[in-house]
Protein backbone atom coordinates (compact mmCIF):
# COMPACT_ATOMS: atom_id res chain seq x y z
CA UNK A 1 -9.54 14.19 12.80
CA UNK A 2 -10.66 16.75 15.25
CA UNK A 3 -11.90 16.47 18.68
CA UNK A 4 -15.42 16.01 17.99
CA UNK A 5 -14.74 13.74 15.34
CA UNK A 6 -13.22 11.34 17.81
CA UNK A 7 -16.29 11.19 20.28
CA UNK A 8 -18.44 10.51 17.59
CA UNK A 9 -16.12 7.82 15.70
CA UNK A 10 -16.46 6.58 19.90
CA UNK A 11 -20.13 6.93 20.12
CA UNK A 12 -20.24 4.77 16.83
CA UNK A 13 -18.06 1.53 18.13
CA UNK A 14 -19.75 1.43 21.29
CA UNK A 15 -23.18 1.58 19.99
CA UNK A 16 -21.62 -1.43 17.34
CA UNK A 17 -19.61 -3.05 19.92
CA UNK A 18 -23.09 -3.08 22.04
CA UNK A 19 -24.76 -5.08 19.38
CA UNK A 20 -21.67 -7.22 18.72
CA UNK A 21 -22.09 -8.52 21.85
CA UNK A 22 -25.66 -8.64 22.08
CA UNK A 23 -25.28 -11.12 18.88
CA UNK A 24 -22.27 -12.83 20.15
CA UNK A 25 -24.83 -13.71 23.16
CA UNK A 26 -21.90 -11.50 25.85
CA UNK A 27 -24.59 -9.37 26.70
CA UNK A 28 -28.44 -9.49 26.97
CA UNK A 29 -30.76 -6.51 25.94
CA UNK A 30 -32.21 -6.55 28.88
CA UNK A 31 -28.54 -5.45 30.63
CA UNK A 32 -28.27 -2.40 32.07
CA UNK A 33 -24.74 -2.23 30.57
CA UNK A 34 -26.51 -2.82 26.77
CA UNK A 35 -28.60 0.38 27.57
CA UNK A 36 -25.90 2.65 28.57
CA UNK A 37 -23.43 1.72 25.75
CA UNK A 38 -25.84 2.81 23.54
CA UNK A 39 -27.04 5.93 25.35
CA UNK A 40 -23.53 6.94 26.07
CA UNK A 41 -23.02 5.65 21.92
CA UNK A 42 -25.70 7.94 20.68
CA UNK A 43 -24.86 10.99 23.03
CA UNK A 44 -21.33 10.92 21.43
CA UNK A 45 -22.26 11.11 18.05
CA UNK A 46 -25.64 14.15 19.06
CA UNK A 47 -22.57 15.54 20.02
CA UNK A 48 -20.37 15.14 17.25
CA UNK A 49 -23.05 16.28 14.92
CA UNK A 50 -23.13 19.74 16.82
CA UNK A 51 -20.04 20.54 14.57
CA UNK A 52 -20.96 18.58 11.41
CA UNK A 53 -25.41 18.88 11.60
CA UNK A 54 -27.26 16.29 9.81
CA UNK A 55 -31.23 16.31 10.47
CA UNK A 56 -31.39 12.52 9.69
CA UNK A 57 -28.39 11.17 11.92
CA UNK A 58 -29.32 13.99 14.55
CA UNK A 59 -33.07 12.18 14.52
CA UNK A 60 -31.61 8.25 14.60
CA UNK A 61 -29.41 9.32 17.20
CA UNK A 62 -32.17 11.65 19.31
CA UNK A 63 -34.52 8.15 19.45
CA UNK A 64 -31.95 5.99 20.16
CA UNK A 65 -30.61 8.08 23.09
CA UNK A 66 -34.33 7.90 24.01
CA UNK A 67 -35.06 4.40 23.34
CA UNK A 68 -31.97 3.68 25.68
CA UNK A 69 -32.69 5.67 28.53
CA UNK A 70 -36.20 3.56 28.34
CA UNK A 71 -34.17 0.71 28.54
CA UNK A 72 -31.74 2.37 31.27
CA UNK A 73 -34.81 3.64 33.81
CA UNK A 74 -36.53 -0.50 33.23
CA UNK A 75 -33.20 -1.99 33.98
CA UNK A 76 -32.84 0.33 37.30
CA UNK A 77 -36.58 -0.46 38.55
CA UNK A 78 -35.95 -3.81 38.03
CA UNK A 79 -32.24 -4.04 40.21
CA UNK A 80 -34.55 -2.34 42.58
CA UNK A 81 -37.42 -4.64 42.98
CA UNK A 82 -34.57 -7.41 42.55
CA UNK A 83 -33.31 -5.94 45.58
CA UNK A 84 -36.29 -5.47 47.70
CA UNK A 85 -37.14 -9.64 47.26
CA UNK A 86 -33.83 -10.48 48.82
């Protein structure tokens, strides 16, 4: 296993773990923490397919890097307005 191949097998448990515990009710999708494992998941594996390309994973992963930095910049706007009220 090379390098790359380990931050890619990485990006692939934490997006997993991420939904693990979304189903095992440890996190919530709304969590800021949710969104980052799976940014930080799917930016592993964009970067384990720079060795190894393929158009289809390169695509899941590209949305769902996007998808979670939706989720990331929601969950900071709402610490801040959270923040503001107290």
């Amino acid at each position: 296993m090379t390098p790359v191949d380990v931050l890619g097998a990485l990006g692939a448990i934490l997006i997993v773990g991420a939904y693990l515990l979304l189903q095992l009710e440890r996190l919530q999708a709304t969590q800021l923490r949710y969104s980052l494992m799976n940014a930080v998941g799917a930016l592993l594996i964009l970067v384990s397919l720079t060795v190894d390309f393929n158009l289809s994973a390169c695509l899941v992963e590209a949305f769902w890097l996007a998808v979670s930095v939706i989720g990331i910049v929601k969950g900071l706007r709402a610490r801040r307005a959270s923040s503001r009220a107290e």
